[in-house]
N, C-alpha and C. Protein backbone atom coordinates (compact mmCIF):
# COMPACT_ATOMS: atom_id res chain seq x y z
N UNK A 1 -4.19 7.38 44.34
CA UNK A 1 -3.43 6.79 43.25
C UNK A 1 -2.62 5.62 43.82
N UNK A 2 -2.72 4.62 42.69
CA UNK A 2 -1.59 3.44 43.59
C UNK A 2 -1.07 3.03 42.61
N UNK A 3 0.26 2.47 43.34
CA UNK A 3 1.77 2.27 42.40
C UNK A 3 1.58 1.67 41.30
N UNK A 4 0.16 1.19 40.88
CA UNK A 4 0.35 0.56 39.45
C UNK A 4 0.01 1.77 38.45
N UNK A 5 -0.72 2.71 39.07
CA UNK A 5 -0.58 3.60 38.48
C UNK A 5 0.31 5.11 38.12
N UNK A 6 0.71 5.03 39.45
CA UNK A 6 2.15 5.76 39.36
C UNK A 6 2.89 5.53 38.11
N UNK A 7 3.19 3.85 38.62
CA UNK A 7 4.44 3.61 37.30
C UNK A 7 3.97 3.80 36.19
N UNK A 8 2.33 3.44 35.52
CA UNK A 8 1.90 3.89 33.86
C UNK A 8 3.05 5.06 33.71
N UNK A 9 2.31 6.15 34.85
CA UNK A 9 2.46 7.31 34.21
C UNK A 9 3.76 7.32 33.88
N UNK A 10 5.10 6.52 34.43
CA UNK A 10 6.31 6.95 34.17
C UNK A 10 6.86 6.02 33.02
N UNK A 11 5.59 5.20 32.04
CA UNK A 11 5.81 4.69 31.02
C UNK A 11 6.29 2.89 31.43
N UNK A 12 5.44 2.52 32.57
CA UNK A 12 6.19 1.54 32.81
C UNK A 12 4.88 0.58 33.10
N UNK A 13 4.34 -0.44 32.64
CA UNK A 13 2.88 -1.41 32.47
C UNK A 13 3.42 -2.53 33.69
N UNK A 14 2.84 -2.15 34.55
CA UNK A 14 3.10 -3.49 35.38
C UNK A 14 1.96 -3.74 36.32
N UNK A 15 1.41 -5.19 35.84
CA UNK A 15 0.27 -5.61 36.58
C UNK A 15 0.75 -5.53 38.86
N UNK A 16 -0.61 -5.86 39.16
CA UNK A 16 -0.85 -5.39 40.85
C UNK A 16 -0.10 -6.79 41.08
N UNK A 17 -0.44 -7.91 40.41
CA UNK A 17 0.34 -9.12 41.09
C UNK A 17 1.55 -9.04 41.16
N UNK A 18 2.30 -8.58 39.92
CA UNK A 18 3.62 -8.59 39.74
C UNK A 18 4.39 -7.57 41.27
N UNK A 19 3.56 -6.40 41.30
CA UNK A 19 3.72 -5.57 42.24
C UNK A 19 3.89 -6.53 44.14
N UNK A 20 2.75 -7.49 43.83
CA UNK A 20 2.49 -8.19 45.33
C UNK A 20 3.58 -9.34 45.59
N UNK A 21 4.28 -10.07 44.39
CA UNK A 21 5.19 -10.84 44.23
C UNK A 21 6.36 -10.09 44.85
N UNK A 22 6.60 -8.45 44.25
CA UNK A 22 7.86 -7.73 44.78
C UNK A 22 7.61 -7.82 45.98
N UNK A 23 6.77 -7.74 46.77
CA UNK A 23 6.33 -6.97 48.44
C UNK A 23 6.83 -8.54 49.52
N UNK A 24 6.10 -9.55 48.36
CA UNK A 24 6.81 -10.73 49.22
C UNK A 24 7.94 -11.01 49.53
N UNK A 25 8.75 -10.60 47.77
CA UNK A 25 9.81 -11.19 47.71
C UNK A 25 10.97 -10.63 48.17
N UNK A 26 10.36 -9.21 48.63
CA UNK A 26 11.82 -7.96 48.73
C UNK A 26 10.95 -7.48 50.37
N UNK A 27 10.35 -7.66 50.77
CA UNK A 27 9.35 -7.04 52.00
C UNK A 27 10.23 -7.76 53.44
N UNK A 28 10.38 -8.84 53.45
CA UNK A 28 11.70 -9.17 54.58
C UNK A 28 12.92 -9.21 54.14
N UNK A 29 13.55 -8.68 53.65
CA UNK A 29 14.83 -8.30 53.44
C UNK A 29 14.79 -6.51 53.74
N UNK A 30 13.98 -6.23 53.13
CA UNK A 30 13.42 -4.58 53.48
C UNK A 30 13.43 -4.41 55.21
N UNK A 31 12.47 -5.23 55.49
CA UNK A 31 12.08 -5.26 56.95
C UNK A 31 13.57 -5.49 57.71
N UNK A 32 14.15 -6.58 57.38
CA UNK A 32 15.96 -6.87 58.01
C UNK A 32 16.81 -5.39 58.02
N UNK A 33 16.47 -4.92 57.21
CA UNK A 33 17.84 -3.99 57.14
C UNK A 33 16.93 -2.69 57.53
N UNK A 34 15.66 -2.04 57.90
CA UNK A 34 14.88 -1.34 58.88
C UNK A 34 14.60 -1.69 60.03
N UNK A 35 14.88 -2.90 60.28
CA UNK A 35 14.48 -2.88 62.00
C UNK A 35 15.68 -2.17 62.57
N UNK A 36 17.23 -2.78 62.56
CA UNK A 36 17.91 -1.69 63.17
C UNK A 36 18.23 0.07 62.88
N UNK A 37 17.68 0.08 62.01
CA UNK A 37 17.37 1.76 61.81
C UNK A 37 16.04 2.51 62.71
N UNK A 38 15.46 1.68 63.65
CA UNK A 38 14.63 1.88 64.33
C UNK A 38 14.89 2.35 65.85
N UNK A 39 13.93 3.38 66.21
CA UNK A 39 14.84 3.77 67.52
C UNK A 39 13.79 2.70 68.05
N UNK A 40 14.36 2.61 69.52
CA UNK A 40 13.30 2.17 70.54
C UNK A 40 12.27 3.01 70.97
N UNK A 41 10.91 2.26 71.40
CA UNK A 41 10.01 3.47 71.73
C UNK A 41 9.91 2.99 73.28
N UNK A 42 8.95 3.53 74.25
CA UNK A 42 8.69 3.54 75.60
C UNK A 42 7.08 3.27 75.60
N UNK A 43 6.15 2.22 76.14
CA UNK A 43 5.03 2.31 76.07
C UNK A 43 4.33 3.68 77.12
N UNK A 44 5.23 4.10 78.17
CA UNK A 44 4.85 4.93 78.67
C UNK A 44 4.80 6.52 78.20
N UNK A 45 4.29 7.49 78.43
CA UNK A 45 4.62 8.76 77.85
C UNK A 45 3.73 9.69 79.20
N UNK A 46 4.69 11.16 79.18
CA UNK A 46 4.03 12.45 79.89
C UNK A 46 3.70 13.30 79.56
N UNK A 47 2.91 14.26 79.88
CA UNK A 47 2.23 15.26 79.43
C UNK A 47 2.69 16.18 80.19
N UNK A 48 3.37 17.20 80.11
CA UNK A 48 4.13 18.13 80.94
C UNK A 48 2.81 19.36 81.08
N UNK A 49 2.23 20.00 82.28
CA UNK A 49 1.13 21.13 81.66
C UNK A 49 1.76 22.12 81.65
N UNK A 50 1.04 23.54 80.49
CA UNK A 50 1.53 24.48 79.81
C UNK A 50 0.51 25.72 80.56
N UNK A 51 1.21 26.26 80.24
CA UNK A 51 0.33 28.00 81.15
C UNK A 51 0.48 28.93 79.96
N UNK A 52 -0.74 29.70 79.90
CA UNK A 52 -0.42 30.36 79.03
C UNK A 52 -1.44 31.64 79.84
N UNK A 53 -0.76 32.63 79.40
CA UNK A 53 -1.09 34.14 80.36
C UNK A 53 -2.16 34.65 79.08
N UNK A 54 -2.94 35.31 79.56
CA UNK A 54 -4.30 35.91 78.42
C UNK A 54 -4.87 37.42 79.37
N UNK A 55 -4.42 38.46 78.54
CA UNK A 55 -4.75 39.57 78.96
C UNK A 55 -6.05 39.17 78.26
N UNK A 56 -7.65 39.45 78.50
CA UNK A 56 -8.64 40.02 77.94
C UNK A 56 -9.13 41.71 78.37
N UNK A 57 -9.61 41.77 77.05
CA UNK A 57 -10.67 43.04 77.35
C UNK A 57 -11.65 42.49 76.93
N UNK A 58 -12.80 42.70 78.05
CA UNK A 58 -14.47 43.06 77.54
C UNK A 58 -14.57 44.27 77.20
């Protein structure tokens, strides 16, 4: 489902352009006030290994 159809359902007719005009027009101002809500990431990462004990019966 996509937001032009979302909104029908909530009684509200709004063409995909009108929708792509918002994304331009509100999409860096959006982006400004989420970048500092962003943590930093690390390109590096570890994998710590895990043990796990397994009684079997045959």
């Amino acid at each position: 489902m996509n937001l032009e159809e979302m909104m029908l359902e909530r009684g509200l007719e709004v063409d995909h352009s009108i929708i792509n005009r918002w994304v331009l027009h509100y999409g860096p101002e959006l982006d400004e006030w989420a970048r500092p809500q962003l943590k930093p990431t690390n390109d590096s990462w570890k994998v710590d290994e895990t043990y796990i004990k397994a009684n079997f019966v045959s």
